[in-house]
PDB file of N, CA and C in Angstrom:
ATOM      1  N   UNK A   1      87.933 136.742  19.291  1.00  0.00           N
ATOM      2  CA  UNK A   1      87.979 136.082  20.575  1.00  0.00           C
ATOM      3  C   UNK A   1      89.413 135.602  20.827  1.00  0.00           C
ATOM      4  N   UNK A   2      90.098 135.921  21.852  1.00  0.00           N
ATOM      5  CA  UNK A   2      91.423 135.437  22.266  1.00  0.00           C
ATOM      6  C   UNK A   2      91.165 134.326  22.370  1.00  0.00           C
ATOM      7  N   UNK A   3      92.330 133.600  21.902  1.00  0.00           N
ATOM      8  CA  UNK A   3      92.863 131.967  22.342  1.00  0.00           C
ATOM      9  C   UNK A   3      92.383 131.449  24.205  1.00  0.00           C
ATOM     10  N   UNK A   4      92.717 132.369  24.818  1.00  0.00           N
ATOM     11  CA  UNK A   4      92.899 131.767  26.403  1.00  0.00           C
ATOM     12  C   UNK A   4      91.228 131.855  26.902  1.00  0.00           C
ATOM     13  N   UNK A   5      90.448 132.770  26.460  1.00  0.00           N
ATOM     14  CA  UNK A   5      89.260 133.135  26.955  1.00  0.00           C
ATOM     15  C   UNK A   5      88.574 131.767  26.138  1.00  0.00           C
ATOM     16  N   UNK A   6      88.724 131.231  25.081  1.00  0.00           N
ATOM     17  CA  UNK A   6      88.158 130.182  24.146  1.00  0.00           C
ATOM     18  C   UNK A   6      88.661 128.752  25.051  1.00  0.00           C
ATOM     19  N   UNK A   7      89.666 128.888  25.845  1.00  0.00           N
ATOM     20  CA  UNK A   7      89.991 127.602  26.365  1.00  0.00           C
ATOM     21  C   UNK A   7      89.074 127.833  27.768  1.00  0.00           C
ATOM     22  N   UNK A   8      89.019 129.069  28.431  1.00  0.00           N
ATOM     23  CA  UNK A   8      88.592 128.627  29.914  1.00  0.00           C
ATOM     24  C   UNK A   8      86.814 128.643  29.337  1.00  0.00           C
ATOM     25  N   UNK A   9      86.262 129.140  28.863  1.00  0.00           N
ATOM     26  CA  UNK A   9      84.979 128.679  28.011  1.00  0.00           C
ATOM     27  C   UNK A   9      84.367 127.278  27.898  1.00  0.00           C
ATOM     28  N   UNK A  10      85.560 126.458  27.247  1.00  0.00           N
ATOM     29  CA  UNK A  10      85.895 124.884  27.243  1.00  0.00           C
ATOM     30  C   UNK A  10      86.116 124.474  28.541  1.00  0.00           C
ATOM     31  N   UNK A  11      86.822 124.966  29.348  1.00  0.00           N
ATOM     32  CA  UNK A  11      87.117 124.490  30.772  1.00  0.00           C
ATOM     33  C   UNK A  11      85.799 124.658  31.552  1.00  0.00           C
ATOM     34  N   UNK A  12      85.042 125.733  31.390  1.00  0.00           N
ATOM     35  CA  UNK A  12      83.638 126.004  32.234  1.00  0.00           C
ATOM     36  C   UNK A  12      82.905 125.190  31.819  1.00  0.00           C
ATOM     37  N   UNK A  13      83.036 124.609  30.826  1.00  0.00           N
ATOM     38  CA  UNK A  13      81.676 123.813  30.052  1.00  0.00           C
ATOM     39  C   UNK A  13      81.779 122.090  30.542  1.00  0.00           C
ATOM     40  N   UNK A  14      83.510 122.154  30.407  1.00  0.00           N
ATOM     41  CA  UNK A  14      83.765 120.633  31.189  1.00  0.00           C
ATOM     42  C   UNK A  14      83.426 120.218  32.495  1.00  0.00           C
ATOM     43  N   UNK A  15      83.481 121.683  33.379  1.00  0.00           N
ATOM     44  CA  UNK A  15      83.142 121.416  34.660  1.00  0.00           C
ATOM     45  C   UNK A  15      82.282 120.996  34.623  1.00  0.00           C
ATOM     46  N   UNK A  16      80.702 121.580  34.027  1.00  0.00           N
ATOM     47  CA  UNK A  16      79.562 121.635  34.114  1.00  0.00           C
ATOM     48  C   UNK A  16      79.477 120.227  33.416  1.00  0.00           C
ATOM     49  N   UNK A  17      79.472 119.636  32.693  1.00  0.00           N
ATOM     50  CA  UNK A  17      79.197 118.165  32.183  1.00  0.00           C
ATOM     51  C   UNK A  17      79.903 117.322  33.353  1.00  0.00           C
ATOM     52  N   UNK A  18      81.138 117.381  33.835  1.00  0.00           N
ATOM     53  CA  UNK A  18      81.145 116.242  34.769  1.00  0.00           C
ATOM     54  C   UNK A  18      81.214 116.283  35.980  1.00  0.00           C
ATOM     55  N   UNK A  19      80.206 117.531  36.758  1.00  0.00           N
ATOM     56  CA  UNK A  19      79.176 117.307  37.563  1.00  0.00           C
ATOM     57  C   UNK A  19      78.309 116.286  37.076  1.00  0.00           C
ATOM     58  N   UNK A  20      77.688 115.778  36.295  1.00  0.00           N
ATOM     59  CA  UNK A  20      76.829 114.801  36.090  1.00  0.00           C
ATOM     60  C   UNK A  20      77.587 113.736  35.714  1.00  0.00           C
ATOM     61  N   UNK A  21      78.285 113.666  35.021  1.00  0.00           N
ATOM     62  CA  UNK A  21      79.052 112.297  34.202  1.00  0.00           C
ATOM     63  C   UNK A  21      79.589 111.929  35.312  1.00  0.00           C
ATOM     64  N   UNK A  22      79.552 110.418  35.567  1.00  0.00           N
ATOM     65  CA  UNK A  22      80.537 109.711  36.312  1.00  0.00           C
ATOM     66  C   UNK A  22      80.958 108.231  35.970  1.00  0.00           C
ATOM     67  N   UNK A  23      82.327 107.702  35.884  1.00  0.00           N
ATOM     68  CA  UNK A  23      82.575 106.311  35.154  1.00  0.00           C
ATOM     69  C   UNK A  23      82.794 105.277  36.475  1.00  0.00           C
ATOM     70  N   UNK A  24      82.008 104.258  36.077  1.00  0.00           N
ATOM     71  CA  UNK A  24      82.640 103.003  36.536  1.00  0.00           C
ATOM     72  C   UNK A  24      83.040 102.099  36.445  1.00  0.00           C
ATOM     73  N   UNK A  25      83.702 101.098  36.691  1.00  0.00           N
ATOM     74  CA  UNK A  25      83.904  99.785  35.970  1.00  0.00           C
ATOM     75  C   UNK A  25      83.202  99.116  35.542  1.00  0.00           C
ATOM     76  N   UNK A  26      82.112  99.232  35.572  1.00  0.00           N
ATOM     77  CA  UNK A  26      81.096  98.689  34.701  1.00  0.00           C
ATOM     78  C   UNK A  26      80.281  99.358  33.401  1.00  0.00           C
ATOM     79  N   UNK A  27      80.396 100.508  33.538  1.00  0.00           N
ATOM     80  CA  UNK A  27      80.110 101.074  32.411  1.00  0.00           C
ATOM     81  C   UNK A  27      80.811 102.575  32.642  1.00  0.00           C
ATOM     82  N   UNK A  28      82.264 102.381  32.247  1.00  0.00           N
ATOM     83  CA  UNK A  28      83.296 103.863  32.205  1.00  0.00           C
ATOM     84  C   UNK A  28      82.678 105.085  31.089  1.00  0.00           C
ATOM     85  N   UNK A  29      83.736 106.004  31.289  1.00  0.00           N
ATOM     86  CA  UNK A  29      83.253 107.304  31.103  1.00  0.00           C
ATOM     87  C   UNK A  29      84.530 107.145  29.543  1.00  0.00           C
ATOM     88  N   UNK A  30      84.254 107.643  28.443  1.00  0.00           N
ATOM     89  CA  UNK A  30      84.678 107.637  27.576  1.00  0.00           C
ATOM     90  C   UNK A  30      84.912 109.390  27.355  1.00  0.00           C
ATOM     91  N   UNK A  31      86.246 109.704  27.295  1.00  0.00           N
ATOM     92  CA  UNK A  31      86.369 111.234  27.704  1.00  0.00           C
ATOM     93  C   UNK A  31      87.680 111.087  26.320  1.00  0.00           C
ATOM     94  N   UNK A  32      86.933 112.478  25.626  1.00  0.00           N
ATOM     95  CA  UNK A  32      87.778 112.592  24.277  1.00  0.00           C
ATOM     96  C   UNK A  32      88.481 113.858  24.365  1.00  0.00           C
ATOM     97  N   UNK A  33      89.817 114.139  23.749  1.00  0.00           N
ATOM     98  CA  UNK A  33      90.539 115.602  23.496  1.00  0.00           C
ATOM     99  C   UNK A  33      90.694 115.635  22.075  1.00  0.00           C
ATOM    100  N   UNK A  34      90.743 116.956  21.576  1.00  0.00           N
ATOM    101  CA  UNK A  34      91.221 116.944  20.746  1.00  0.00           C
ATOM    102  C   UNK A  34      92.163 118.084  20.644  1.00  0.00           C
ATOM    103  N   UNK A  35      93.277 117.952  19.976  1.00  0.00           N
ATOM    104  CA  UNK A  35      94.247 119.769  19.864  1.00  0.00           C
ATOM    105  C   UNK A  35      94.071 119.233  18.198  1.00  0.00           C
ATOM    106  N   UNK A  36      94.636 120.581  17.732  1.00  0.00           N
ATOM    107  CA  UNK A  36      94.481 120.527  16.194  1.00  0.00           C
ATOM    108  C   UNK A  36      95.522 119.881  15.309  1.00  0.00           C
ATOM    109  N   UNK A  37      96.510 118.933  15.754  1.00  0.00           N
ATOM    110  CA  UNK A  37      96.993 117.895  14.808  1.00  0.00           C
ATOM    111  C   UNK A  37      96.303 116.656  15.755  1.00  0.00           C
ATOM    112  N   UNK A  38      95.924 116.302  16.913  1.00  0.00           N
ATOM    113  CA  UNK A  38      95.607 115.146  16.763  1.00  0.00           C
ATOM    114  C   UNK A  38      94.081 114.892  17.945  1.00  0.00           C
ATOM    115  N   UNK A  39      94.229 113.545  17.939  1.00  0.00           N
ATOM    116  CA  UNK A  39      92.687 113.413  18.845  1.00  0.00           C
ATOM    117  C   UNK A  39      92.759 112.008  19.731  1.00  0.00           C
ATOM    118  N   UNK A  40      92.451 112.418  20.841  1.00  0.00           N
ATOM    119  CA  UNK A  40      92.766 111.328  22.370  1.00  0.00           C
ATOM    120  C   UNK A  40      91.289 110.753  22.639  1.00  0.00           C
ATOM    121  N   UNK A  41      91.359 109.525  22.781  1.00  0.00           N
ATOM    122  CA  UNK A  41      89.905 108.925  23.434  1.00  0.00           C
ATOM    123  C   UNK A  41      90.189 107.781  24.493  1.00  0.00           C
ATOM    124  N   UNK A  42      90.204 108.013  26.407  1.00  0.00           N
ATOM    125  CA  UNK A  42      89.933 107.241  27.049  1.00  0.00           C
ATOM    126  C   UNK A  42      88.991 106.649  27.540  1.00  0.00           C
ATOM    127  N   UNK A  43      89.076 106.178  28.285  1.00  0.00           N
ATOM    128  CA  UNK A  43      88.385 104.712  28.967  1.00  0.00           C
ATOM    129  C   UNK A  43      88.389 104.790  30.362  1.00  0.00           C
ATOM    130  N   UNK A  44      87.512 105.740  31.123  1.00  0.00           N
ATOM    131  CA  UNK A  44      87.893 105.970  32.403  1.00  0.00           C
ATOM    132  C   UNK A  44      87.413 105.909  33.695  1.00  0.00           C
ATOM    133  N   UNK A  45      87.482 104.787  34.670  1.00  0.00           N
ATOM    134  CA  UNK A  45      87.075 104.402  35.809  1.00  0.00           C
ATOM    135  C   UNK A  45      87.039 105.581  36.591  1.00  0.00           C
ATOM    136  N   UNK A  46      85.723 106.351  37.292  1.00  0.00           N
ATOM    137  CA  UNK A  46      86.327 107.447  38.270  1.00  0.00           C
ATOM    138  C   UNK A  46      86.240 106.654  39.613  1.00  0.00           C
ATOM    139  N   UNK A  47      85.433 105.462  39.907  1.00  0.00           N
ATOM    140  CA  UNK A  47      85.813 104.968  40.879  1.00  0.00           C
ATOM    141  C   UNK A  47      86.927 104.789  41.709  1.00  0.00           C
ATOM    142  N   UNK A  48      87.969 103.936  41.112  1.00  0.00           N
ATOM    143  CA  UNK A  48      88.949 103.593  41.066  1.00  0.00           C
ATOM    144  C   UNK A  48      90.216 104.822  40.527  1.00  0.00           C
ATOM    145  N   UNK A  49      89.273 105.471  39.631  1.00  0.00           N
ATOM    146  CA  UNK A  49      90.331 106.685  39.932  1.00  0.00           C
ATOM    147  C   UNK A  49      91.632 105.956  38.856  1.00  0.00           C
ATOM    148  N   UNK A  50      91.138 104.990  37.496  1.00  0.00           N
ATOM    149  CA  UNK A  50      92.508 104.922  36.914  1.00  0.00           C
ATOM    150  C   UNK A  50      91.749 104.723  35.357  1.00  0.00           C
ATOM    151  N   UNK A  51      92.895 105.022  34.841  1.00  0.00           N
ATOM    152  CA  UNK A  51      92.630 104.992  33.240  1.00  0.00           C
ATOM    153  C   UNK A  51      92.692 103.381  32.343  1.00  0.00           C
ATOM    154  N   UNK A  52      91.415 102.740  32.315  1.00  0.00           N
ATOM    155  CA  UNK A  52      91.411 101.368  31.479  1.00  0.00           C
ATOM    156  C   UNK A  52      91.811 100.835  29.874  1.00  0.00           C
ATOM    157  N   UNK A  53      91.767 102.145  29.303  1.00  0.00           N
ATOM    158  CA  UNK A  53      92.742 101.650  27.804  1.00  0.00           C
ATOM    159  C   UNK A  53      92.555 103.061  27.129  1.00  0.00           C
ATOM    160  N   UNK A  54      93.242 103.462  26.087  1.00  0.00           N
ATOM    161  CA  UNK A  54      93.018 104.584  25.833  1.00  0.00           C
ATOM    162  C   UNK A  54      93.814 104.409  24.316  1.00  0.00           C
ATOM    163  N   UNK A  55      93.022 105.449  23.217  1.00  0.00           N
ATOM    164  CA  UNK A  55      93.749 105.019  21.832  1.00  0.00           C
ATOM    165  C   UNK A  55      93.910 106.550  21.481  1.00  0.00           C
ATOM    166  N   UNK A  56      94.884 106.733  20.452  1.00  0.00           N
ATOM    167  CA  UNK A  56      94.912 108.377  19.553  1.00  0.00           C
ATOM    168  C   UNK A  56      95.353 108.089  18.218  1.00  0.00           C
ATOM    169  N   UNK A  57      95.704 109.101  17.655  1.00  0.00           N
ATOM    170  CA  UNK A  57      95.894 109.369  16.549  1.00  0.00           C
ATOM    171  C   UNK A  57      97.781 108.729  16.546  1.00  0.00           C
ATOM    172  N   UNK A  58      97.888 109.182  17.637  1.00  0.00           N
ATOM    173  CA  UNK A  58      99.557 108.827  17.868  1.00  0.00           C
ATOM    174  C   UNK A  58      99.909 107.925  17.964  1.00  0.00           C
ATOM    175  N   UNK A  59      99.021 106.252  18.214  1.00  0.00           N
ATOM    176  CA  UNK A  59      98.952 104.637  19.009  1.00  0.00           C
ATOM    177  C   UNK A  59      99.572 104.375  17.679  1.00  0.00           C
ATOM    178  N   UNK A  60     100.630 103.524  17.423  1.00  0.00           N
ATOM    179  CA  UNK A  60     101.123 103.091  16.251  1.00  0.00           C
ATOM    180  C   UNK A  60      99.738 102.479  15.208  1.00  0.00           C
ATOM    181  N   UNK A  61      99.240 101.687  15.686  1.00  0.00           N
ATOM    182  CA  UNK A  61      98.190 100.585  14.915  1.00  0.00           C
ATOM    183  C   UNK A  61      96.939 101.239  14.239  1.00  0.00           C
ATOM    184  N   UNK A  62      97.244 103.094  14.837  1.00  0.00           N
ATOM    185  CA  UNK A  62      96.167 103.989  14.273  1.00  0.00           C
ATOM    186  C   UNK A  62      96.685 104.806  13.706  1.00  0.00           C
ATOM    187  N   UNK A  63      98.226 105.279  13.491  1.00  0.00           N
ATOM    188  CA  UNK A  63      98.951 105.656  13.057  1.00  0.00           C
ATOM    189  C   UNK A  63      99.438 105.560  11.416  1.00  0.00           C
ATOM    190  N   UNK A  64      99.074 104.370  11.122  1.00  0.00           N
ATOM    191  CA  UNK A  64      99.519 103.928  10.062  1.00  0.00           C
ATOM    192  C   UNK A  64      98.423 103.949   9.035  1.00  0.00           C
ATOM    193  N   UNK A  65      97.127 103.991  10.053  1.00  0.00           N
ATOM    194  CA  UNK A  65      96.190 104.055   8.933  1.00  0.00           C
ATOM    195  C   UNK A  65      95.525 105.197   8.317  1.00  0.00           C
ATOM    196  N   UNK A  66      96.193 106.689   8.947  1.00  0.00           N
ATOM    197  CA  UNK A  66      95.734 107.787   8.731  1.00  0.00           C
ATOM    198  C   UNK A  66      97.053 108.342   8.256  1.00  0.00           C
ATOM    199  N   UNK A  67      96.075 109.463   7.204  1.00  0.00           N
ATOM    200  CA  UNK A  67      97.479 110.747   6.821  1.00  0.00           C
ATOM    201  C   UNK A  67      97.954 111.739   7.565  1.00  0.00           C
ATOM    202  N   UNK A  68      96.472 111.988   8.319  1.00  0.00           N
ATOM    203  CA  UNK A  68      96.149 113.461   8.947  1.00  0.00           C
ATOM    204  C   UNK A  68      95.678 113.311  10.404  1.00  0.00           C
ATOM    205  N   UNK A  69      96.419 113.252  11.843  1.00  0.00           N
ATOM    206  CA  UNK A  69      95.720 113.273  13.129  1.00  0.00           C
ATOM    207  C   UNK A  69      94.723 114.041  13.194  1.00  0.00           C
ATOM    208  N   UNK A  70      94.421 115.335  12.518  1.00  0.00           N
ATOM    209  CA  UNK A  70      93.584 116.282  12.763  1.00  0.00           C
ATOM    210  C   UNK A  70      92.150 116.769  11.784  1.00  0.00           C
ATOM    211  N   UNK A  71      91.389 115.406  11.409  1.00  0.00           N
ATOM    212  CA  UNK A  71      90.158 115.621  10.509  1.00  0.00           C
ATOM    213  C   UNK A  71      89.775 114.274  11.004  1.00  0.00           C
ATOM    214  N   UNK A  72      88.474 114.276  10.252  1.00  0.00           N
ATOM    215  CA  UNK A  72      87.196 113.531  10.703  1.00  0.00           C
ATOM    216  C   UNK A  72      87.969 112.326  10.702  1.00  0.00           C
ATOM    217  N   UNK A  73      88.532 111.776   9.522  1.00  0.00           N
ATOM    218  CA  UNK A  73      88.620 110.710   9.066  1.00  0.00           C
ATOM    219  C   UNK A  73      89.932 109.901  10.185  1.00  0.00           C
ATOM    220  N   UNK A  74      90.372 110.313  10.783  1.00  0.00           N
ATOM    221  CA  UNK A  74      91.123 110.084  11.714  1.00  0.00           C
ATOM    222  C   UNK A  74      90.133 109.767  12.820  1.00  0.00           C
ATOM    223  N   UNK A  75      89.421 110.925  13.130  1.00  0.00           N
ATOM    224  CA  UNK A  75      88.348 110.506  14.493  1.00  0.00           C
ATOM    225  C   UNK A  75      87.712 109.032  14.071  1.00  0.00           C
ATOM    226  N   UNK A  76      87.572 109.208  12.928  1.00  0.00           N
ATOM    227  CA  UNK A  76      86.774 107.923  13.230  1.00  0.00           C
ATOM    228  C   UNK A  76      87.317 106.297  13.086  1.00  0.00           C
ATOM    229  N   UNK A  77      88.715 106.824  12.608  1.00  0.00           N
ATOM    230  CA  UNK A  77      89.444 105.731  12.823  1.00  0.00           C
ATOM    231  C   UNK A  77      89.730 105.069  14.224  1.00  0.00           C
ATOM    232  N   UNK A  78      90.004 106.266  15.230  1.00  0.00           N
ATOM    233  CA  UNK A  78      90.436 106.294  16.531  1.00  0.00           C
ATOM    234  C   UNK A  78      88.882 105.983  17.622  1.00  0.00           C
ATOM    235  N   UNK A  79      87.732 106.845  17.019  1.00  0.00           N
ATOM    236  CA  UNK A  79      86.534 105.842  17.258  1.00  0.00           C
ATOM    237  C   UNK A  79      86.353 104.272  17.479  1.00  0.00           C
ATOM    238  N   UNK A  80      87.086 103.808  16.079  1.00  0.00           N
ATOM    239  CA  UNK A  80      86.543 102.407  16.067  1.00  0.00           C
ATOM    240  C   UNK A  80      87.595 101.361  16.567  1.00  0.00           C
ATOM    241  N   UNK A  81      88.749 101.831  16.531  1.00  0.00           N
ATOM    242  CA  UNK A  81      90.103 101.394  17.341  1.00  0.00           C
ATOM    243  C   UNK A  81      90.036 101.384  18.937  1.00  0.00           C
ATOM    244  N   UNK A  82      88.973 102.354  19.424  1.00  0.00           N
ATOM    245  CA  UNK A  82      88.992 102.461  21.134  1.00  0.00           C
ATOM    246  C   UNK A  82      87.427 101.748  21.115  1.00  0.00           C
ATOM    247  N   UNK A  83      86.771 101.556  19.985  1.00  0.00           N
ATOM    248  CA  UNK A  83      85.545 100.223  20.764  1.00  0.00           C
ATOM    249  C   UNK A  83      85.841  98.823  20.559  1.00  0.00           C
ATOM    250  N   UNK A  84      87.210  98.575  19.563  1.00  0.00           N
ATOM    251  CA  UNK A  84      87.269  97.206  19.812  1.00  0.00           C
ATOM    252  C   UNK A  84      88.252  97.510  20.669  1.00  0.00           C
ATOM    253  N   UNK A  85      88.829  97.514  21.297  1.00  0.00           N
ATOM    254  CA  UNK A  85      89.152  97.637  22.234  1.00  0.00           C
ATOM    255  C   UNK A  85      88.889  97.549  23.358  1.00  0.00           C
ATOM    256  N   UNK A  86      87.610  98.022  23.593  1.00  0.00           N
ATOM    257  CA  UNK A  86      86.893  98.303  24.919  1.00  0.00           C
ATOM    258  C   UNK A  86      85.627  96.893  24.600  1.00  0.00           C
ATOM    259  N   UNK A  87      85.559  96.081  23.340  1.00  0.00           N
ATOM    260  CA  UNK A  87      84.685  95.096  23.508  1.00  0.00           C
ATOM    261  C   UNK A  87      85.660  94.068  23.717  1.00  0.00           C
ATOM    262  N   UNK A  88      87.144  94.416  23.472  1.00  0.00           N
ATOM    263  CA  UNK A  88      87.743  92.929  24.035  1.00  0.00           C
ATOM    264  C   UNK A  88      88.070  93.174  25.261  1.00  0.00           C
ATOM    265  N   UNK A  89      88.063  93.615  25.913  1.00  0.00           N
ATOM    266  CA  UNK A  89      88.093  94.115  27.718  1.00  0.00           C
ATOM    267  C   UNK A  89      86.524  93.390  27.971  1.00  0.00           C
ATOM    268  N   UNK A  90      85.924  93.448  27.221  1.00  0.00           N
ATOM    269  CA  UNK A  90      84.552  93.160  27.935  1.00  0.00           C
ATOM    270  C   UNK A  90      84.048  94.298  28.112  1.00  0.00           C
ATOM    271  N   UNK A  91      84.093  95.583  27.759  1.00  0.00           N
ATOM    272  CA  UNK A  91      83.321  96.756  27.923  1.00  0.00           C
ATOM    273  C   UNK A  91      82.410  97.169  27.193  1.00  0.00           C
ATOM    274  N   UNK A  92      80.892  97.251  27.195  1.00  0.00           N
ATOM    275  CA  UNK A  92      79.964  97.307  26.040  1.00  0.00           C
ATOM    276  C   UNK A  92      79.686  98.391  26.146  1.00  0.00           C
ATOM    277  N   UNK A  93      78.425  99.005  27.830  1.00  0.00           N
ATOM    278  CA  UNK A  93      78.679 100.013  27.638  1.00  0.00           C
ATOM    279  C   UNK A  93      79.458 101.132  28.280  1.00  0.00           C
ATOM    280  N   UNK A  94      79.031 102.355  27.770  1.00  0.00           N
ATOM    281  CA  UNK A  94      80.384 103.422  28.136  1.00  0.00           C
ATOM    282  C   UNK A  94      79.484 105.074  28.456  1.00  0.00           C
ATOM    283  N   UNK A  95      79.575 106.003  29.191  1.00  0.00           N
ATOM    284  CA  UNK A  95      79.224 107.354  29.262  1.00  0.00           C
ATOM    285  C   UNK A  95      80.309 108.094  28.553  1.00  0.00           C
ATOM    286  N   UNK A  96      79.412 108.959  27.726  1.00  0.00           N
ATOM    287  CA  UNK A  96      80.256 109.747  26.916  1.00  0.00           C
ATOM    288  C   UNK A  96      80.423 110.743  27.410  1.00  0.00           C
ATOM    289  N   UNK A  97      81.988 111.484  27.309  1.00  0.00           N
ATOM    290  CA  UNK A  97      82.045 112.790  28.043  1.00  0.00           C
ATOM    291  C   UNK A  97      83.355 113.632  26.906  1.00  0.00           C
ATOM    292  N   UNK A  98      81.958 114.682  26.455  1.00  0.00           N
ATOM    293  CA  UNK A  98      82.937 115.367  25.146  1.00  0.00           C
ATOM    294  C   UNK A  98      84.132 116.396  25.792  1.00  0.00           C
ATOM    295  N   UNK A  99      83.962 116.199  27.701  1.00  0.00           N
ATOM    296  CA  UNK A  99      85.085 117.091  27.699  1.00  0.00           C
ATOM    297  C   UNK A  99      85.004 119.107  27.452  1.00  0.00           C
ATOM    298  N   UNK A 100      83.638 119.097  26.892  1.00  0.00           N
ATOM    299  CA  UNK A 100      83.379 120.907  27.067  1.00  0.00           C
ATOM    300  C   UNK A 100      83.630 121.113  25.619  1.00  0.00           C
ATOM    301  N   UNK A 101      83.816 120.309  24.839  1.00  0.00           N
ATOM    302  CA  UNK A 101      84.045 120.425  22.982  1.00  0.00           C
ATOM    303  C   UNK A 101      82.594 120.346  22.737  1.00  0.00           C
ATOM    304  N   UNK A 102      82.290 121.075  21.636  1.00  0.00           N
ATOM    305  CA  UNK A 102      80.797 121.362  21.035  1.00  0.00           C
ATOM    306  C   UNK A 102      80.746 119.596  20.268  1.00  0.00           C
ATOM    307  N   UNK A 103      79.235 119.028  20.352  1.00  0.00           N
ATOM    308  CA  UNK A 103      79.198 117.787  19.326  1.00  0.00           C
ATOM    309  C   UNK A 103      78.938 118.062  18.431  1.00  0.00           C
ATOM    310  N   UNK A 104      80.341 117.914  17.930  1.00  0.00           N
ATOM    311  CA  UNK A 104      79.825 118.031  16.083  1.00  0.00           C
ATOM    312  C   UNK A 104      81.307 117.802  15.872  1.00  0.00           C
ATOM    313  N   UNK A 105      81.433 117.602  14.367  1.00  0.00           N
ATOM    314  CA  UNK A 105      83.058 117.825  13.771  1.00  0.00           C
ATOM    315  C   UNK A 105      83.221 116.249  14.050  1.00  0.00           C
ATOM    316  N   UNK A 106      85.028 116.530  14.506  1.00  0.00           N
ATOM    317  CA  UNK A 106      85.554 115.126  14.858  1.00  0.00           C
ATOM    318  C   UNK A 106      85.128 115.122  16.267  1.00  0.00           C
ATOM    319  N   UNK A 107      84.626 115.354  17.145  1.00  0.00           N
ATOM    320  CA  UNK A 107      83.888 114.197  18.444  1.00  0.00           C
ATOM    321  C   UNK A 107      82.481 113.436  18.067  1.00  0.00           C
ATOM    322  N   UNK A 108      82.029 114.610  16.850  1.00  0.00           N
ATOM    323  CA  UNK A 108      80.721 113.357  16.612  1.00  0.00           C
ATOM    324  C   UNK A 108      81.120 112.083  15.350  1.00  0.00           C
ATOM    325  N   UNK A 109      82.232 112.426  14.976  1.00  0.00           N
ATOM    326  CA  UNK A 109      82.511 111.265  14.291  1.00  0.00           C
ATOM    327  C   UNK A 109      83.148 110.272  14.912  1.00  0.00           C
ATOM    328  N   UNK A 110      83.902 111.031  15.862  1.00  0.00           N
ATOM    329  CA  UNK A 110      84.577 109.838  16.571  1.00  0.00           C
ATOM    330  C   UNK A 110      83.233 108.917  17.945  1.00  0.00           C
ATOM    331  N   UNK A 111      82.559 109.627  18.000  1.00  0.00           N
ATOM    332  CA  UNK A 111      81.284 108.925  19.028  1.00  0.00           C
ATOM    333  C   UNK A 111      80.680 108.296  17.868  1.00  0.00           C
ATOM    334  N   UNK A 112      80.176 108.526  16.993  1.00  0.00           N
ATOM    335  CA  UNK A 112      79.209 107.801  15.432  1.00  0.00           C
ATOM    336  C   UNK A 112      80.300 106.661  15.246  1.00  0.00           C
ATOM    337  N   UNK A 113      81.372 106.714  15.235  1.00  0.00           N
ATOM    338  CA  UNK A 113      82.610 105.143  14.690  1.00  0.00           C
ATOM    339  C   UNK A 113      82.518 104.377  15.713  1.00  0.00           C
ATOM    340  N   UNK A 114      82.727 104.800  17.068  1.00  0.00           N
ATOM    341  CA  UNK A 114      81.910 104.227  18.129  1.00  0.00           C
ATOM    342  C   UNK A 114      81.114 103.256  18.478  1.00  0.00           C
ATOM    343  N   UNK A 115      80.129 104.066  18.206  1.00  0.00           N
ATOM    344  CA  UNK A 115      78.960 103.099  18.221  1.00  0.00           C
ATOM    345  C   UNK A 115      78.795 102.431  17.166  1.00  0.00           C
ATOM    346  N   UNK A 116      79.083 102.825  15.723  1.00  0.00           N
ATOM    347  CA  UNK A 116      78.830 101.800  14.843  1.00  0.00           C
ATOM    348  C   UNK A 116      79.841 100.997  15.539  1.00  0.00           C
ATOM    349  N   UNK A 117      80.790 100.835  15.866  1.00  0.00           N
ATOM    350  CA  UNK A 117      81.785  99.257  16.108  1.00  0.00           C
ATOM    351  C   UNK A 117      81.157  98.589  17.071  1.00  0.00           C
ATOM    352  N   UNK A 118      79.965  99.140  17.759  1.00  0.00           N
ATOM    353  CA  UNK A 118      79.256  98.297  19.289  1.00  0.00           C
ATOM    354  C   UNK A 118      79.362  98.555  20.221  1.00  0.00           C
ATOM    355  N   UNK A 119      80.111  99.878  20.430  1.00  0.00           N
ATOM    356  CA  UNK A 119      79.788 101.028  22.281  1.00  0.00           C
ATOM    357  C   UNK A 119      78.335 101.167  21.783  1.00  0.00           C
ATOM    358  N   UNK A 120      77.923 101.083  23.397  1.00  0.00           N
ATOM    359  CA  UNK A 120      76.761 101.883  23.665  1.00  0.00           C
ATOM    360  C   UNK A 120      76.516 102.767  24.493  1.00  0.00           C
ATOM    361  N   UNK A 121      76.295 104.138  23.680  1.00  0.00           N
ATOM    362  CA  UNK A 121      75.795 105.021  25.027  1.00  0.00           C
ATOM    363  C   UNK A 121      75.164 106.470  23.736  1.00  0.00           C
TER     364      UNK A 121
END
């Protein structure tokens, strides 16, 4: 399978999930990336149309505590770094949006660190 046909695959699949997903300030849309050294997780109002906090592998304070941006053990660092986060904002709960990535690997670890820290969704 070519590289480009594997991304618009991912791109068709994203469309199709957020037709349904939508974030608000009251309970935002939690939308994850990943490329293969590292992994992105925001916080995202579509109301308002702006981005409320957002953590990665790259945020210094998550940085330091991993070897590797690109394995589980990172996701779930960056998991539990973007729910306290989002519980000191006052954000409990959140819609998850994997973005067109299969659940499993690092998005289900990083959604499982998640919720163990106290997102709900």
């Amino acid at each position: 399978m070519e590289r480009q046909e594997k991304v618009e695959r991912r791109l068709r699949r994203h469309r199709r999930i957020r037709k349904k997903i939508f974030g608000t300030s009251v309970r935002p849309r939690l939308c994850v990336y990943k490329s293969l050294k590292h992994i992105y997780a925001q916080l995202i109002d579509d109301e308002s149309q702006r981005v409320i906090t957002g953590v990665s592998t790259l945020t210094p304070g998550v940085r330091e505590n991993i070897k590797n941006g690109g394995n589980k053990e990172a996701a779930k660092v960056v998991g539990k770094a973007l729910a306290e986060k989002a519980l000191a904002l006052g954000i409990k709960e959140v819609v998850f949006d994997r973005n067109g990535f299969k659940y499993h690997g690092r998005i289900k670890a990083l959604a499982d660190s998640a919720r163990e820290a106290g997102l709900i969704f």
